[in-house]
N, C-alpha and C. Protein backbone atom coordinates (compact mmCIF):
# COMPACT_ATOMS: atom_id res chain seq x y z
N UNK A 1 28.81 36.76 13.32
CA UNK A 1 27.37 36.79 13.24
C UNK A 1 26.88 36.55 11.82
N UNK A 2 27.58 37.04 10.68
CA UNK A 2 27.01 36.82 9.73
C UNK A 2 27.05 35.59 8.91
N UNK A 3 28.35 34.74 9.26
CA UNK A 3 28.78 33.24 9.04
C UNK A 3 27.69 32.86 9.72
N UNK A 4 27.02 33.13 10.80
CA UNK A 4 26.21 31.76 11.36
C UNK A 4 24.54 32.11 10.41
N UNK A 5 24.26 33.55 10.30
CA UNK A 5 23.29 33.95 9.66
C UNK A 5 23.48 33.38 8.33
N UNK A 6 24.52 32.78 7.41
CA UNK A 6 24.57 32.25 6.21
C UNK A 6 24.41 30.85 6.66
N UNK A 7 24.75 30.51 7.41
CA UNK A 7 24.58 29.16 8.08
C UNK A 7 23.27 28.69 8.24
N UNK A 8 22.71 29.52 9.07
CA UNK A 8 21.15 29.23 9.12
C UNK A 8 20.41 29.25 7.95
N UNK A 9 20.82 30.32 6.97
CA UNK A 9 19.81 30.11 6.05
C UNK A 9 20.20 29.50 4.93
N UNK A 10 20.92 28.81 5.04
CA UNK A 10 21.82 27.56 3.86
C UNK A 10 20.88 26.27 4.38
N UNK A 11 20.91 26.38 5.72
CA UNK A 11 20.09 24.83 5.85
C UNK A 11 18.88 25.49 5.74
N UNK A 12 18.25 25.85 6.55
CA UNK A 12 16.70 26.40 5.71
C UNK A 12 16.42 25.88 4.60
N UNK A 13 17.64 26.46 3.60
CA UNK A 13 17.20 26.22 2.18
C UNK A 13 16.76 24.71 1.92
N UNK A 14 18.03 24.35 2.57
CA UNK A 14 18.62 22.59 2.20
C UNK A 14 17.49 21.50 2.71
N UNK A 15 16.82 22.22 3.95
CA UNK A 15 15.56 21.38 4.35
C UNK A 15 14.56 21.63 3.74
N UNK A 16 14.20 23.01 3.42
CA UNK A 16 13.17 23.24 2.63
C UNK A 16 13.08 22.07 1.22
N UNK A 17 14.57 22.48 0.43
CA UNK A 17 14.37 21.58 -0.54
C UNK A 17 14.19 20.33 -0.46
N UNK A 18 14.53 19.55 0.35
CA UNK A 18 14.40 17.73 0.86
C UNK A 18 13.45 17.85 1.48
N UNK A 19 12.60 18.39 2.07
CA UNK A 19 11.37 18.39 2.43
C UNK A 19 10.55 18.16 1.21
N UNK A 20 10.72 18.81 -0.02
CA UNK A 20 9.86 19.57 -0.90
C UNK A 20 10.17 17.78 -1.85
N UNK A 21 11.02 17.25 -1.80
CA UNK A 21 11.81 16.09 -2.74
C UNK A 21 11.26 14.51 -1.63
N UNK A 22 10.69 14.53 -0.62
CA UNK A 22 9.96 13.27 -0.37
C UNK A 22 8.35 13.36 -0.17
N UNK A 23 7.96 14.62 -0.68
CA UNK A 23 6.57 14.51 -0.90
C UNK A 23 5.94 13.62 -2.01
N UNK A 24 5.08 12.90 -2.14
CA UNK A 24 4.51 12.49 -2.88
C UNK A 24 3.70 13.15 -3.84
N UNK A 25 3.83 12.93 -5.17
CA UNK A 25 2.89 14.21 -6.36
C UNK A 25 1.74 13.06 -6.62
N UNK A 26 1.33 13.59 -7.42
CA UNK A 26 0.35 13.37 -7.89
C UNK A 26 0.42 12.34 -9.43
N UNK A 27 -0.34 11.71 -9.84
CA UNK A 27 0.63 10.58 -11.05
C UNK A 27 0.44 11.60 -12.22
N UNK A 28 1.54 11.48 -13.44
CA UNK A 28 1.73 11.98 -14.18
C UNK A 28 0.74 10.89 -15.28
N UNK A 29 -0.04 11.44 -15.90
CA UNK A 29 -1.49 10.67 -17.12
C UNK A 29 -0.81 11.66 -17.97
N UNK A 30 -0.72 10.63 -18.95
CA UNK A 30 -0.42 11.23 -20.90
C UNK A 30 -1.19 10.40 -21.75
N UNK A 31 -1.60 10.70 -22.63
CA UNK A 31 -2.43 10.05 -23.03
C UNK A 31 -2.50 10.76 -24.78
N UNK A 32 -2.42 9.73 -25.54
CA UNK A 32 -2.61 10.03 -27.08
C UNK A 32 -3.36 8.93 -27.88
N UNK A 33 -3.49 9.05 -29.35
CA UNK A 33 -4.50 8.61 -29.93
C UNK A 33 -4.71 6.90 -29.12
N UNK A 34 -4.06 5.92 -29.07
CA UNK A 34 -3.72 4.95 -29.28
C UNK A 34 -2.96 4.51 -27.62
N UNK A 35 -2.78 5.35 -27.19
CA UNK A 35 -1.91 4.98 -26.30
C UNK A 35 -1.70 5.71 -25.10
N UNK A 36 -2.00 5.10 -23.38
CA UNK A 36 -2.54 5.84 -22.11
C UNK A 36 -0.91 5.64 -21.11
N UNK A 37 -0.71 6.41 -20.41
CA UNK A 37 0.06 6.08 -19.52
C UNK A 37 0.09 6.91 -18.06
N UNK A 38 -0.09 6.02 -17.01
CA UNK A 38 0.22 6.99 -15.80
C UNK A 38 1.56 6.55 -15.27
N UNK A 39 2.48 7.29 -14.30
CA UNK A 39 3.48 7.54 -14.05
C UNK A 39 3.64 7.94 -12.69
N UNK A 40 4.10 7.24 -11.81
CA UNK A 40 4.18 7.51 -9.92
C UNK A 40 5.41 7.51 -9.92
N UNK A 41 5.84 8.56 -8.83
CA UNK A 41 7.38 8.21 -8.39
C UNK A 41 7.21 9.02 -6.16
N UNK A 42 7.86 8.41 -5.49
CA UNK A 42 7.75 9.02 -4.47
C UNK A 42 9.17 8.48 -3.60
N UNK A 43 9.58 9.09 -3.14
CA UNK A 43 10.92 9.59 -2.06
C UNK A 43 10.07 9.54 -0.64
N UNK A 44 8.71 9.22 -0.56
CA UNK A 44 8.20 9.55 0.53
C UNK A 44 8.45 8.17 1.54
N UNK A 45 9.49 7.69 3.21
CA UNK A 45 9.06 6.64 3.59
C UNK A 45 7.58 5.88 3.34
N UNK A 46 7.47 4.81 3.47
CA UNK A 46 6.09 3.90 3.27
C UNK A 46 6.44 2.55 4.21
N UNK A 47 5.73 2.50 5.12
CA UNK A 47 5.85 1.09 5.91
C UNK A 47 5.07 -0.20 4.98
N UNK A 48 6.18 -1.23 4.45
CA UNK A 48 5.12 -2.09 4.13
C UNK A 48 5.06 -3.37 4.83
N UNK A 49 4.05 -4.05 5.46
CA UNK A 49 3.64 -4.90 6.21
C UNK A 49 3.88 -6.58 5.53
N UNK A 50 4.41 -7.30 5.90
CA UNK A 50 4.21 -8.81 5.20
C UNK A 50 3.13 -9.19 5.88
N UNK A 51 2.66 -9.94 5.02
CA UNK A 51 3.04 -10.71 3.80
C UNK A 51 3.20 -9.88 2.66
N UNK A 52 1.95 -9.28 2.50
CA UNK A 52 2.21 -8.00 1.51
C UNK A 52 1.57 -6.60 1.41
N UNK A 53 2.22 -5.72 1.07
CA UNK A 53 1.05 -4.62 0.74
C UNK A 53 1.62 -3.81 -0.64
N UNK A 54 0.35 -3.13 -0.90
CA UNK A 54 0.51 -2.01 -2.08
C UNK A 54 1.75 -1.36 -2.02
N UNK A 55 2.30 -0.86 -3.16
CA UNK A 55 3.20 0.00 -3.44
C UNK A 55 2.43 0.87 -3.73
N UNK A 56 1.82 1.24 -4.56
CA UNK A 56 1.73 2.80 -4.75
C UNK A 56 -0.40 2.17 -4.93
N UNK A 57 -1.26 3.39 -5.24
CA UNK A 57 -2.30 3.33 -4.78
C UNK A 57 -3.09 2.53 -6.08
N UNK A 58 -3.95 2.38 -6.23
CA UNK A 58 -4.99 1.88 -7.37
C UNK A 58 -5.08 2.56 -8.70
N UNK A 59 -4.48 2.36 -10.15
CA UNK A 59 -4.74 3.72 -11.15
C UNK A 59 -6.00 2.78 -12.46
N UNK A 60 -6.80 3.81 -12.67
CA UNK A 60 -7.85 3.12 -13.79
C UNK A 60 -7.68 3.74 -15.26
N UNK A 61 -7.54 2.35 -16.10
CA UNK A 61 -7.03 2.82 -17.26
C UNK A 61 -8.51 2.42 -18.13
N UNK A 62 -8.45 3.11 -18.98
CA UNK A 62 -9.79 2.69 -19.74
C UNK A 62 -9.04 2.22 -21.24
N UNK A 63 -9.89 0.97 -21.39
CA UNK A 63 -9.13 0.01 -22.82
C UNK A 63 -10.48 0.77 -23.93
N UNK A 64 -10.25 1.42 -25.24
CA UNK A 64 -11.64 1.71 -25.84
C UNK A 64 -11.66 0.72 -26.82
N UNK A 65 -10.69 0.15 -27.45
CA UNK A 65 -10.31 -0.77 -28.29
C UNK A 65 -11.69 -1.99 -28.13
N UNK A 66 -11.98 -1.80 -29.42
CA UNK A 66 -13.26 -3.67 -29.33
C UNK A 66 -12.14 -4.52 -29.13
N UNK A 67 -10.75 -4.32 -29.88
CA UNK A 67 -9.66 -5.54 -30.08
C UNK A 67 -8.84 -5.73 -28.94
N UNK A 68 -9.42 -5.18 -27.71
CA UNK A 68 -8.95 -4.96 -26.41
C UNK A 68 -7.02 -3.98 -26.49
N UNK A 69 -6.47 -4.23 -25.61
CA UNK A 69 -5.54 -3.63 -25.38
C UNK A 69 -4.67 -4.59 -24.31
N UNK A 70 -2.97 -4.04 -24.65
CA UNK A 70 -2.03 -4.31 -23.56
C UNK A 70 -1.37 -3.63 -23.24
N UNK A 71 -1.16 -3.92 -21.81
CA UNK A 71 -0.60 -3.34 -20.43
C UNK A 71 0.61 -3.71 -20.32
N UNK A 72 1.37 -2.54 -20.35
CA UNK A 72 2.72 -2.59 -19.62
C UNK A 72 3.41 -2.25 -18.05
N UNK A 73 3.64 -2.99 -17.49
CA UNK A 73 3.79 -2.69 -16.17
C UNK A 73 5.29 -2.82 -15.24
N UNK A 74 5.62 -1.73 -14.90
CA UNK A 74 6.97 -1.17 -14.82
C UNK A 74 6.85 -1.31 -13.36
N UNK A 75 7.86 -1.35 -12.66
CA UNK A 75 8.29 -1.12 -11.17
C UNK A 75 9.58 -1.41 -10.40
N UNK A 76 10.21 -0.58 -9.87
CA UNK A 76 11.18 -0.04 -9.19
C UNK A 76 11.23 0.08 -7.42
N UNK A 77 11.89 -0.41 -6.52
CA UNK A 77 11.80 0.17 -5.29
C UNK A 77 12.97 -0.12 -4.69
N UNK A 78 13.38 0.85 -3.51
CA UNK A 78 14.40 0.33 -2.68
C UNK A 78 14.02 0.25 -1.17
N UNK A 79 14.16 -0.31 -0.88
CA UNK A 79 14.17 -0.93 0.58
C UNK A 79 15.25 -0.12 1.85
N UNK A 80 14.87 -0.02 2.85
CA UNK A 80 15.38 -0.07 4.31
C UNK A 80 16.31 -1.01 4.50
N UNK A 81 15.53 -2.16 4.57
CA UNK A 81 16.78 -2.92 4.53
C UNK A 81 16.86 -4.38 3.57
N UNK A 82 17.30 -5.79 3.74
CA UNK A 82 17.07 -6.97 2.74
C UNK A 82 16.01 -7.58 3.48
N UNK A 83 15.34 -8.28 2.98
CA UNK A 83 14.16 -9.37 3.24
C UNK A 83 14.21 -10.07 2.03
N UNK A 84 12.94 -11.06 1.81
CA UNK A 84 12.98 -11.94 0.66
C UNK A 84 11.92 -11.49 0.00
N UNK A 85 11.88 -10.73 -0.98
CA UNK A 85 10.75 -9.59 -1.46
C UNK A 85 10.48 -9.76 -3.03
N UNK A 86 9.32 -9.63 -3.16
CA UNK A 86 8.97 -9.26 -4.79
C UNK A 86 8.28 -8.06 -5.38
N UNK A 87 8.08 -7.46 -6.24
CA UNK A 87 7.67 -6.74 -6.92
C UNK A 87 6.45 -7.34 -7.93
N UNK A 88 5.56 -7.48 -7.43
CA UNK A 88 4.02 -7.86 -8.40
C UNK A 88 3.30 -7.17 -8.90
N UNK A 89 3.60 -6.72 -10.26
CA UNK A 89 2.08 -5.79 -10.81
C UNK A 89 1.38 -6.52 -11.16
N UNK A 90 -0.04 -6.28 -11.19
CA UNK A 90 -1.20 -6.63 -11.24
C UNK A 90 -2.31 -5.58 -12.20
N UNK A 91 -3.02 -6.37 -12.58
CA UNK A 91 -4.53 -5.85 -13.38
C UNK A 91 -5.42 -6.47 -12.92
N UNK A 92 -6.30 -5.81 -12.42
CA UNK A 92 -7.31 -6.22 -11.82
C UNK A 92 -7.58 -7.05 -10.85
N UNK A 93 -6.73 -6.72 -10.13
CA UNK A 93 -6.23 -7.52 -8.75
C UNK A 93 -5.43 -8.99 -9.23
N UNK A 94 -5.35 -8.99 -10.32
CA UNK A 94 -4.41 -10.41 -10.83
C UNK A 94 -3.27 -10.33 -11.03
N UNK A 95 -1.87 -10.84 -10.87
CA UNK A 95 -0.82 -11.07 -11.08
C UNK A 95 -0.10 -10.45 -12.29
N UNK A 96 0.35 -9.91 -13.17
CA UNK A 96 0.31 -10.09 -14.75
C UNK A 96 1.88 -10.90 -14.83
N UNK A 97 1.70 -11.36 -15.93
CA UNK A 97 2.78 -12.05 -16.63
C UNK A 97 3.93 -11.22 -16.57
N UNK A 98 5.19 -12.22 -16.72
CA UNK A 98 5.18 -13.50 -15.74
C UNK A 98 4.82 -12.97 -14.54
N UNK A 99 5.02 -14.02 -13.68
CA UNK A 99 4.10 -14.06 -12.46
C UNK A 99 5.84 -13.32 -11.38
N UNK A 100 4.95 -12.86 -10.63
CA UNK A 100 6.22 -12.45 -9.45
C UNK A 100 7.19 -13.57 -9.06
N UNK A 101 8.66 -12.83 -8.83
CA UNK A 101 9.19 -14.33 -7.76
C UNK A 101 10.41 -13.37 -6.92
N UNK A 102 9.97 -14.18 -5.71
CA UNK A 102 10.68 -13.76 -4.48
C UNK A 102 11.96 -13.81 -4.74
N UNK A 103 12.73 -12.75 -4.17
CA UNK A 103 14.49 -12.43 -4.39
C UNK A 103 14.54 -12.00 -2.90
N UNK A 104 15.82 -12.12 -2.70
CA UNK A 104 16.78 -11.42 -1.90
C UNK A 104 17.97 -10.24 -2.66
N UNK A 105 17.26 -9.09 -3.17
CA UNK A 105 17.89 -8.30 -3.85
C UNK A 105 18.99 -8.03 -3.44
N UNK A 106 20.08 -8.25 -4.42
CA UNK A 106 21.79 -8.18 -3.82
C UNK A 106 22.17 -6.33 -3.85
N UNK A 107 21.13 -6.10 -4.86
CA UNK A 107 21.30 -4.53 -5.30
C UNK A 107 20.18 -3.68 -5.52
N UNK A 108 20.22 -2.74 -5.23
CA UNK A 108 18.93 -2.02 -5.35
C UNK A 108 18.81 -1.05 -6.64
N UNK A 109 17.96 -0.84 -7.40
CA UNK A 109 16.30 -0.92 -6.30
C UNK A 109 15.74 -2.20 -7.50
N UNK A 110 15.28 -3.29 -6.43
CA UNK A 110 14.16 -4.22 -6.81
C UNK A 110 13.17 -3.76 -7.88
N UNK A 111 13.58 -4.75 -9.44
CA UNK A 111 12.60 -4.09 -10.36
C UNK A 111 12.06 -5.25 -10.80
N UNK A 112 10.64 -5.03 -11.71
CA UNK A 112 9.67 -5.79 -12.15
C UNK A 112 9.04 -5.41 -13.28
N UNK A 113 9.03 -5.92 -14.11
CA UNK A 113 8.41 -5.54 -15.82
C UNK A 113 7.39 -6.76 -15.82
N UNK A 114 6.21 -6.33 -16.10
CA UNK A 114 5.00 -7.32 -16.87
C UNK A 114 4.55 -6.77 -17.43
N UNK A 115 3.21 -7.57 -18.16
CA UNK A 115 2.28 -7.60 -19.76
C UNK A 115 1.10 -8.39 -19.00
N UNK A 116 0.04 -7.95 -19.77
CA UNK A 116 -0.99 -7.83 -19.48
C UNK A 116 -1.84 -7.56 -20.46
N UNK A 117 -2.91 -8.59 -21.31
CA UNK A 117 -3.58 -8.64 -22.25
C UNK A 117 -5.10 -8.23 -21.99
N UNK A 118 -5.56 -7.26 -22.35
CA UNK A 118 -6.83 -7.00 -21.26
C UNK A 118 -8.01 -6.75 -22.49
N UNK A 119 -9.49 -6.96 -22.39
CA UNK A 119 -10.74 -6.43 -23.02
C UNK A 119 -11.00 -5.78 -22.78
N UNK A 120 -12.06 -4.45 -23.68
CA UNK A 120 -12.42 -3.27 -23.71
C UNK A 120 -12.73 -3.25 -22.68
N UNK A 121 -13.19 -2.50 -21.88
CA UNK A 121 -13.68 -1.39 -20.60
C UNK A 121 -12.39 -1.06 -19.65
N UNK A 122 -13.12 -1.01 -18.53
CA UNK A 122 -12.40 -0.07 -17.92
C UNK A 122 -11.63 -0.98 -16.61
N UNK A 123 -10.43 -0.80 -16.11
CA UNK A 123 -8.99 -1.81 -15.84
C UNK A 123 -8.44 -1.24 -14.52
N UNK A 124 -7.99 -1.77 -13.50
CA UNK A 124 -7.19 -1.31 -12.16
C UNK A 124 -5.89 -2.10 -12.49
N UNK A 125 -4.42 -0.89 -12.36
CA UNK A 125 -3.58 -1.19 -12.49
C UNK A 125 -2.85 -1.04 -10.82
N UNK A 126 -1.97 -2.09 -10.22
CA UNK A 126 -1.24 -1.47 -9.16
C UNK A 126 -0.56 -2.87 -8.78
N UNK A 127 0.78 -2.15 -8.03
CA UNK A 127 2.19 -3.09 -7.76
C UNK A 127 1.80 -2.94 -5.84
N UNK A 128 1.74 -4.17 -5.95
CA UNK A 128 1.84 -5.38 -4.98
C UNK A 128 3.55 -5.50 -4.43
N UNK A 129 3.71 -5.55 -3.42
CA UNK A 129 4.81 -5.77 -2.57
C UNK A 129 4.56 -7.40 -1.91
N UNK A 130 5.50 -7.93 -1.73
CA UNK A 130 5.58 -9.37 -1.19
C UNK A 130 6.40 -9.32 -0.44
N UNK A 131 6.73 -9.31 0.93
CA UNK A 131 7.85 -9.41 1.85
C UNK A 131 7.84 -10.28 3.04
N UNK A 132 9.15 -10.92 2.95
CA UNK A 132 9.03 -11.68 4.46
C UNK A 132 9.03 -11.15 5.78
N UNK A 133 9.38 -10.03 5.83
CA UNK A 133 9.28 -9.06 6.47
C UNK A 133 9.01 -7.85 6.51
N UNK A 134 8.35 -7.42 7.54
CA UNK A 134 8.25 -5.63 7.51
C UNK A 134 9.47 -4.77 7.41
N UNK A 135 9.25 -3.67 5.83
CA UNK A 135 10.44 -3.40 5.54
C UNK A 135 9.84 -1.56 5.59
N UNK A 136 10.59 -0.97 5.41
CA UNK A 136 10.28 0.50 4.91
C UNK A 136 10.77 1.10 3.78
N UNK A 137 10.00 1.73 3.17
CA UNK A 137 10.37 1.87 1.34
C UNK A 137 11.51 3.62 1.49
N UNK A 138 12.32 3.46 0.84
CA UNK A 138 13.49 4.28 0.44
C UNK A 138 13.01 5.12 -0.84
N UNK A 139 12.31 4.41 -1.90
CA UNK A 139 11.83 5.25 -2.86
C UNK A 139 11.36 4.30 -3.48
N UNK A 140 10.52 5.08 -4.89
CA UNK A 140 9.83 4.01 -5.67
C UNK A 140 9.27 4.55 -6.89
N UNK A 141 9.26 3.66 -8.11
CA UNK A 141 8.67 4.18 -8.97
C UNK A 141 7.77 3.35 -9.69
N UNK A 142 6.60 3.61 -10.71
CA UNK A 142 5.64 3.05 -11.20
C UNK A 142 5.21 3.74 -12.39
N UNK A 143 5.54 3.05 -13.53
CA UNK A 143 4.75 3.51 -14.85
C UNK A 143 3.99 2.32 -15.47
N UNK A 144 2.89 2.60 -15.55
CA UNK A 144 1.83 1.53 -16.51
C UNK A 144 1.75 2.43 -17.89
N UNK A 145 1.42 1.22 -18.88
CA UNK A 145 1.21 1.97 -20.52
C UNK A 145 0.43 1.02 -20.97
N UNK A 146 -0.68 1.45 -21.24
CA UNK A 146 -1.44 0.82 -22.16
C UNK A 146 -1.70 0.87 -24.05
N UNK A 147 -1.66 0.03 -24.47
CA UNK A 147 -1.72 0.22 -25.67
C UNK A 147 -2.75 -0.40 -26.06
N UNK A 148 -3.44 0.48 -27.00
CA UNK A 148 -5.13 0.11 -27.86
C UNK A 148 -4.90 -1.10 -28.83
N UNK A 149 -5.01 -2.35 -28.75
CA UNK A 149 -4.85 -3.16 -29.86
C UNK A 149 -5.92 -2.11 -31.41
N UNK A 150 -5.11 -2.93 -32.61
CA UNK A 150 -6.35 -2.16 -33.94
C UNK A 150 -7.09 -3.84 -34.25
């Protein structure tokens, strides 16, 4: 009786904790004199639809710089299964440099680095999925950084 009572509450634990590890948080914003960054990560499934959809949700960065500012744009994901897929961050619903290009990732997780030259005010950062097929996301991550030109 008491082996199965350690039993039970070993998985308890074990679900509790993996339960607690594909929730989605909230984005991590740091921010100093010169320089902004938000930060997504989620373990949570995500169905994404082709042609394409969002990876993670809409984040607004504010440029204060007259000499405008640039955007760094990070992204990470793994897939369910292979399709012919890209990773596109975007500013302001635009593409950023270089431009996305479709892979058949041999290895995971599918990553994407761009730049992004932007003018003062205020900016929508977010990664774009491209797939030939409907895939389901395994995990994912997203950091944008902006830097204040002087």
């Amino acid at each position: 009786m008491k082996i199965a009572a350690l039993l039970f509450g070993t998985t308890l634990i074990i679900g509790h904790h993996t339960q607690g590890a594909t929730e989605d948080g909230s984005p991590i914003r740091w921010h100093s004199k010169n320089q902004s960054m938000i930060m997504r990560t989620s373990t949570k499934a995500a169905y994404i639809l082709a042609p394409e959809s969002p990876l993670d949700n809409a984040h607004t960065f504010n440029c204060e710089s007259a000499a405008g500012c640039v955007i760094i744009l990070n992204a990470a994901a793994s897939f369910s299964r292979q399709a012919t897929m890209a990773l596109c961050p975007t500013v302001d619903g635009v593409k950023a440099t270089p431009n996305c290009a479709p892979a058949v990732p041999q290895t995971y997780p599918l990553m994407a680095r761009a730049m992004a030259v932007v003018g003062q005010g205020t900016h929508t950062v977010q990664t774009i999925v491209e797939t030939s097929s409907n895939v389901l996301t395994a995990g994912w991550e997203t950091d944008y950084t902006l830097y204040e030109r002087r």
